[in-house]
C-alpha atoms as a PDB file:
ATOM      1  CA  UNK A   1     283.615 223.601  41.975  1.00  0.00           C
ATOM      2  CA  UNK A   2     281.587 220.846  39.825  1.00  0.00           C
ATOM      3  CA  UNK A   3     283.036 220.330  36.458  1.00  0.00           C
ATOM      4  CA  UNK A   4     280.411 218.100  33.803  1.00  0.00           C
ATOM      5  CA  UNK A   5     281.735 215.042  32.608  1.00  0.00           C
ATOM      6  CA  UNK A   6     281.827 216.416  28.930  1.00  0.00           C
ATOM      7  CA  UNK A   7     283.731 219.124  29.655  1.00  0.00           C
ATOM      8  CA  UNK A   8     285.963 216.708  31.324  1.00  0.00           C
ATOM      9  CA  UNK A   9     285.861 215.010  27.982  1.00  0.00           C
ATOM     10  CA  UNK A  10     287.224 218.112  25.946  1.00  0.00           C
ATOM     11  CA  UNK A  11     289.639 219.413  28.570  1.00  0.00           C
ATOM     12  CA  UNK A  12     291.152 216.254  28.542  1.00  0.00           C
ATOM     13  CA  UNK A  13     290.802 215.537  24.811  1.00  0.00           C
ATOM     14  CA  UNK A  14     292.524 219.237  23.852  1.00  0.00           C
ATOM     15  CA  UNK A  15     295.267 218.290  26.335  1.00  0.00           C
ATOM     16  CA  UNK A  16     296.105 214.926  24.765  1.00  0.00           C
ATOM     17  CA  UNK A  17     296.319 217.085  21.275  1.00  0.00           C
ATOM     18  CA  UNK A  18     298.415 219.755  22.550  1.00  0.00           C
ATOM     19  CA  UNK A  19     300.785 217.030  24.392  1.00  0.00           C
ATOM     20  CA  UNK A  20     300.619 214.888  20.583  1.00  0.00           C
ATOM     21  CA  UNK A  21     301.686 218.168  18.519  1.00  0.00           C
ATOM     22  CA  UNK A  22     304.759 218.883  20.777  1.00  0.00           C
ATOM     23  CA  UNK A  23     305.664 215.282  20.734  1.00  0.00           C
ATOM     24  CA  UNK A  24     305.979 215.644  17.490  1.00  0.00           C
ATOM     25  CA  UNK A  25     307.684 218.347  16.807  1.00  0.00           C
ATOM     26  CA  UNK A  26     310.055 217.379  19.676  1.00  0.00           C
ATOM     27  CA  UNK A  27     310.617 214.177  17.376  1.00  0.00           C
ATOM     28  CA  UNK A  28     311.418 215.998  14.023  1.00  0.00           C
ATOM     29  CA  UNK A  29     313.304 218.552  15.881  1.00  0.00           C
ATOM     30  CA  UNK A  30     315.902 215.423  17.585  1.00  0.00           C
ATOM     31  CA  UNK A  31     315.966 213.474  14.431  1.00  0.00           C
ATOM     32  CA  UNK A  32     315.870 215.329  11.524  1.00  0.00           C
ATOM     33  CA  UNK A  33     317.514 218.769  12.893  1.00  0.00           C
ATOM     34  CA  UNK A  34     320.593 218.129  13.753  1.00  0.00           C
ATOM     35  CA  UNK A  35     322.391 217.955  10.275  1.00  0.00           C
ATOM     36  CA  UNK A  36     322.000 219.132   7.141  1.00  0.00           C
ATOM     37  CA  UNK A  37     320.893 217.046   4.226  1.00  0.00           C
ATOM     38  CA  UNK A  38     323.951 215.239   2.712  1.00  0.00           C
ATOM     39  CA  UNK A  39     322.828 215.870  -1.393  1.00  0.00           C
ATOM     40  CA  UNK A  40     323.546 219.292  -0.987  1.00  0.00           C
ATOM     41  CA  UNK A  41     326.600 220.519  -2.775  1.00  0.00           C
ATOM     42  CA  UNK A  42     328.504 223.029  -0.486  1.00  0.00           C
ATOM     43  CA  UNK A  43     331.361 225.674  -0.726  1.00  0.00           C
ATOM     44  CA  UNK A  44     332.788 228.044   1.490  1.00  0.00           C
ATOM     45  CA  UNK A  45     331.573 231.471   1.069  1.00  0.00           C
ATOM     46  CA  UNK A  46     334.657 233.121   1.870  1.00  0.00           C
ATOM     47  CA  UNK A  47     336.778 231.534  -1.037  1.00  0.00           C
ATOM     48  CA  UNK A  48     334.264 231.352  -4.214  1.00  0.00           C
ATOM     49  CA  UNK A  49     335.889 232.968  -6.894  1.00  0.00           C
ATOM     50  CA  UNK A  50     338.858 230.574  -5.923  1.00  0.00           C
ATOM     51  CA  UNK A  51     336.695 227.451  -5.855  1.00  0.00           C
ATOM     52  CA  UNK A  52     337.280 226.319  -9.417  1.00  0.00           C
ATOM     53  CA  UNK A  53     333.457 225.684 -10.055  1.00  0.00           C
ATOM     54  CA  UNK A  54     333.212 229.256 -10.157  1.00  0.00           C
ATOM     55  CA  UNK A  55     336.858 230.953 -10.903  1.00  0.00           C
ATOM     56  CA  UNK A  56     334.613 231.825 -14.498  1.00  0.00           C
ATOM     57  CA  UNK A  57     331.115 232.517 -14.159  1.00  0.00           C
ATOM     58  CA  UNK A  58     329.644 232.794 -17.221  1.00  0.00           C
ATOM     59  CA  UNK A  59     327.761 230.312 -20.032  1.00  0.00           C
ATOM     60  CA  UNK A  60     329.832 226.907 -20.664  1.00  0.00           C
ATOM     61  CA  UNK A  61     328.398 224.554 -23.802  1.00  0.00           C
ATOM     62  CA  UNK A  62     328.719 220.640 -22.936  1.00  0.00           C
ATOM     63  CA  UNK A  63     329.338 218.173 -25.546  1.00  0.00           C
ATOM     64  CA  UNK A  64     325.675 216.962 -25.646  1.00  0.00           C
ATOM     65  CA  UNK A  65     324.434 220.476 -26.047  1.00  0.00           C
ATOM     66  CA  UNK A  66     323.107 221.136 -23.408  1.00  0.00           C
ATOM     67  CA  UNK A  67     324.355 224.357 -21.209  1.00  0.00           C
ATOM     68  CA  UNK A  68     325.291 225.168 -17.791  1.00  0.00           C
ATOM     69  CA  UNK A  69     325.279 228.936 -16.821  1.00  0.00           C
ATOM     70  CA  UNK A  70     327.402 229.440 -13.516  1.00  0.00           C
ATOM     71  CA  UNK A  71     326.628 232.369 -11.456  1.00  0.00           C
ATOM     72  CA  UNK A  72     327.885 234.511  -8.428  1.00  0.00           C
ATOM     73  CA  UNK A  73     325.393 236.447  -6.639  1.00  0.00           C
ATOM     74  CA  UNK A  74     326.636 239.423  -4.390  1.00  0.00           C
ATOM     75  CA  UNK A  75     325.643 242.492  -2.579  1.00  0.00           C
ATOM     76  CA  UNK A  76     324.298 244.221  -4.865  1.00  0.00           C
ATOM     77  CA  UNK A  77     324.722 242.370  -8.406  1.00  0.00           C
ATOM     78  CA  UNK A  78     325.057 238.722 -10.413  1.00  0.00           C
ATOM     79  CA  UNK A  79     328.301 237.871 -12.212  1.00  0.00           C
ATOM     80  CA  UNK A  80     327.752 237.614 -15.143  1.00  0.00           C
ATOM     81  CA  UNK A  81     325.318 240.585 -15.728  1.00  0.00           C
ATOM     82  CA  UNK A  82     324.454 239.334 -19.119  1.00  0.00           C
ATOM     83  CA  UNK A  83     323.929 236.191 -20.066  1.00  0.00           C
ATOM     84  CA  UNK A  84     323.031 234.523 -23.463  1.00  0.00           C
ATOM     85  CA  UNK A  85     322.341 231.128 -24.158  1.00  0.00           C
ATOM     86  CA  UNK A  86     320.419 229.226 -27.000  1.00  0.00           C
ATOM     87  CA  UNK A  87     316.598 229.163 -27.218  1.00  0.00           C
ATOM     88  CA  UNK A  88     315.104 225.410 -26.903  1.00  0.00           C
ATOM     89  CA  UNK A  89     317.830 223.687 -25.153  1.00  0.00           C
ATOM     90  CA  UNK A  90     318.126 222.769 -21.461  1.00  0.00           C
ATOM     91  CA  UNK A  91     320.199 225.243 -19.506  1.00  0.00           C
ATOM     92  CA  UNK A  92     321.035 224.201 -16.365  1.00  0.00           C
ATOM     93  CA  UNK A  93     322.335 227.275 -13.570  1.00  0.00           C
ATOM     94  CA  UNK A  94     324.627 226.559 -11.038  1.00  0.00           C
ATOM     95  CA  UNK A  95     324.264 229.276  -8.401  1.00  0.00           C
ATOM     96  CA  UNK A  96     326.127 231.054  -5.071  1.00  0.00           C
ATOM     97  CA  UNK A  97     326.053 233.718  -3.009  1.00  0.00           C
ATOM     98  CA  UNK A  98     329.182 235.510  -1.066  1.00  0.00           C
ATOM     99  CA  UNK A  99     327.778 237.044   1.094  1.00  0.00           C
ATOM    100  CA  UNK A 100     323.933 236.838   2.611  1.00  0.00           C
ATOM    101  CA  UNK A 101     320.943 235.367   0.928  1.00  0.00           C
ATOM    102  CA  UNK A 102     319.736 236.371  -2.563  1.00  0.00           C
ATOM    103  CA  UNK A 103     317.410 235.542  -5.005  1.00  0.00           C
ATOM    104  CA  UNK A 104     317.536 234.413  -8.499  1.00  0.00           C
ATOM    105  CA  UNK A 105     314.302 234.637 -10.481  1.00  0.00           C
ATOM    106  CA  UNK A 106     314.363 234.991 -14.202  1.00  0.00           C
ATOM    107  CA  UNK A 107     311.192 237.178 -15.014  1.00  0.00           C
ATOM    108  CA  UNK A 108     308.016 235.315 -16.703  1.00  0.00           C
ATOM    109  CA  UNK A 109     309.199 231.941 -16.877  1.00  0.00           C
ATOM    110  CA  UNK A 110     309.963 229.096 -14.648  1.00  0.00           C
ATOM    111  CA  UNK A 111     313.294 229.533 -13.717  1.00  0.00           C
ATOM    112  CA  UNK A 112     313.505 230.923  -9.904  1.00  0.00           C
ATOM    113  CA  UNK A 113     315.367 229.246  -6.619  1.00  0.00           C
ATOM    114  CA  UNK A 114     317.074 230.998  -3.746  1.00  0.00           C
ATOM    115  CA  UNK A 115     320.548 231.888  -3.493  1.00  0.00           C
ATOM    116  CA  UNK A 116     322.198 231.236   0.149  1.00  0.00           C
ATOM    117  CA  UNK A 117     325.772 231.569   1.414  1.00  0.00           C
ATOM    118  CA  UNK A 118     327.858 228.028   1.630  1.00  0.00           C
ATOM    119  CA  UNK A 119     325.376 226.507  -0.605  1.00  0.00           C
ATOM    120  CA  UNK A 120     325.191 225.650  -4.703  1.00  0.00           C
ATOM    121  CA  UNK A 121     321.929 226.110  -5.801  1.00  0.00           C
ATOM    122  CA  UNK A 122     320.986 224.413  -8.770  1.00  0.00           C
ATOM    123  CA  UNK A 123     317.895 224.267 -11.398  1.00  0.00           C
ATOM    124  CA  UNK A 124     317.632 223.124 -15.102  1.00  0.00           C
ATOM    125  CA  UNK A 125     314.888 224.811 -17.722  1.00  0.00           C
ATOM    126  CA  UNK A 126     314.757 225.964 -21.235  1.00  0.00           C
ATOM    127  CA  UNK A 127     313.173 229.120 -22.959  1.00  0.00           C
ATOM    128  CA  UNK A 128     312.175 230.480 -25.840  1.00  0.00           C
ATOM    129  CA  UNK A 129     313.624 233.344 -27.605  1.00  0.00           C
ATOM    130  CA  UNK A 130     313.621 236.801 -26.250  1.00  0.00           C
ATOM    131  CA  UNK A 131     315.255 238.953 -23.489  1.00  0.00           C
ATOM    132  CA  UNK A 132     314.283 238.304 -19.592  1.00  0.00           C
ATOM    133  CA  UNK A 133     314.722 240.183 -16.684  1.00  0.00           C
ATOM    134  CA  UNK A 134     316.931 238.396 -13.516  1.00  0.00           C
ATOM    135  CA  UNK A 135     315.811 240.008 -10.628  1.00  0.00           C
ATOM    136  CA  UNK A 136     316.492 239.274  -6.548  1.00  0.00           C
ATOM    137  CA  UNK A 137     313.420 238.493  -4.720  1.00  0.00           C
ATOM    138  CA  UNK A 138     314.469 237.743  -1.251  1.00  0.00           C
ATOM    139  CA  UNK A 139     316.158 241.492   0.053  1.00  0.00           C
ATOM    140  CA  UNK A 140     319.477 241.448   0.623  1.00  0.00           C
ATOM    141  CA  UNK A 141     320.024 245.003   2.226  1.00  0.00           C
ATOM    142  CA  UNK A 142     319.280 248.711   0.836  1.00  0.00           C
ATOM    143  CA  UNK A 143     320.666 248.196  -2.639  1.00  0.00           C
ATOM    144  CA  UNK A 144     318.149 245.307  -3.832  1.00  0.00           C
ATOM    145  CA  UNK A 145     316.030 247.194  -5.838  1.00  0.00           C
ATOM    146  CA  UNK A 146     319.101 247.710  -8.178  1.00  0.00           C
ATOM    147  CA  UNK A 147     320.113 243.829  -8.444  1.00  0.00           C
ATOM    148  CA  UNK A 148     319.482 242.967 -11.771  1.00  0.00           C
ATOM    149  CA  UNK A 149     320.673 241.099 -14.526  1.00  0.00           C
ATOM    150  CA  UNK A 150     319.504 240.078 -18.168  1.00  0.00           C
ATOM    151  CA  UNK A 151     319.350 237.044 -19.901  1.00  0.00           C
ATOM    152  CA  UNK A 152     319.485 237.073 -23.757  1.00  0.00           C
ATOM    153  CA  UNK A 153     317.844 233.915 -25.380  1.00  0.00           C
ATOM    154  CA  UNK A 154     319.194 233.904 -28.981  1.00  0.00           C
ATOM    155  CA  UNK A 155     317.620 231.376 -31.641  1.00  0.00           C
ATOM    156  CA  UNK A 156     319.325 228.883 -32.795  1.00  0.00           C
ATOM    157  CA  UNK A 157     322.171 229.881 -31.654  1.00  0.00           C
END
């Protein structure tokens, strides 16, 4: 069988890319697979409402104003179910699941980040006054279409 020197050319040329992309995700997966990344603020799962960074869920004020809004996510609900905090002001949430993965995403604004087991999730955003809809956007079994929560943004409060 005679083979052209050009198509030598690309048969050898789409082998040398095929054996370059597997190199390199051989690489990543060796060196950058193996652990997790070592910001990430962990807790066990198992024990949350004993952990004391989340024995109270609920809104906490700091001394520079500014709030933090702890919350426990679980099959099929977020603790707190209400939540009210001042309009204008950062509010940072501190977030955990007990049980598989959830989703936190506060309806028409900014403020959305997954929720997964063993893991605090953590984002910081302010609004402007009204009511918003929490919802769960990653399905956690057959009751997510009831996970919901509200948050209440008062003015000037």
């Amino acid at each position: 069988m005679h083979i052209d020197l050009y198509e030598k050319f690309w048969m050898w040329g789409a082998g040398a890319i095929i054996v370059v992309f597997l190199g390199t995700i051989g690489v990543a997966t060796v060196s950058q697979g193996r652990l997790p990344p070592s910001h990430v603020e962990t807790i066990d799962p198992t024990t949350v409402r004993a952990d004391a960074r989340f024995a109270a869920p609920g809104v906490t004020t700091n001394d520079d104003g500014s709030v933090e809004v702890t919350v426990i996510a679980m099959l099929f609900a977020f603790q707190p179910n209400e939540i009210r905090v001042p309009s204008n002001t950062p509010v940072t949430f501190r977030l955990t699941s007990t049980d598989v993965v959830h989703g936190f995403q506060i309806v028409g604004t900014n403020g959305n980040t997954m929720i997964i087991p063993g893991y605090v999730s953590q984002f910081t955003t302010s609004f402007e006054p009204g009511e918003y809809l929490i919802t769960c956007n990653e399905y956690c079994g057959l009751g997510h279409h009831m996970m919901a929560a509200t948050l209440i943004v008062e003015e000037g409060a």
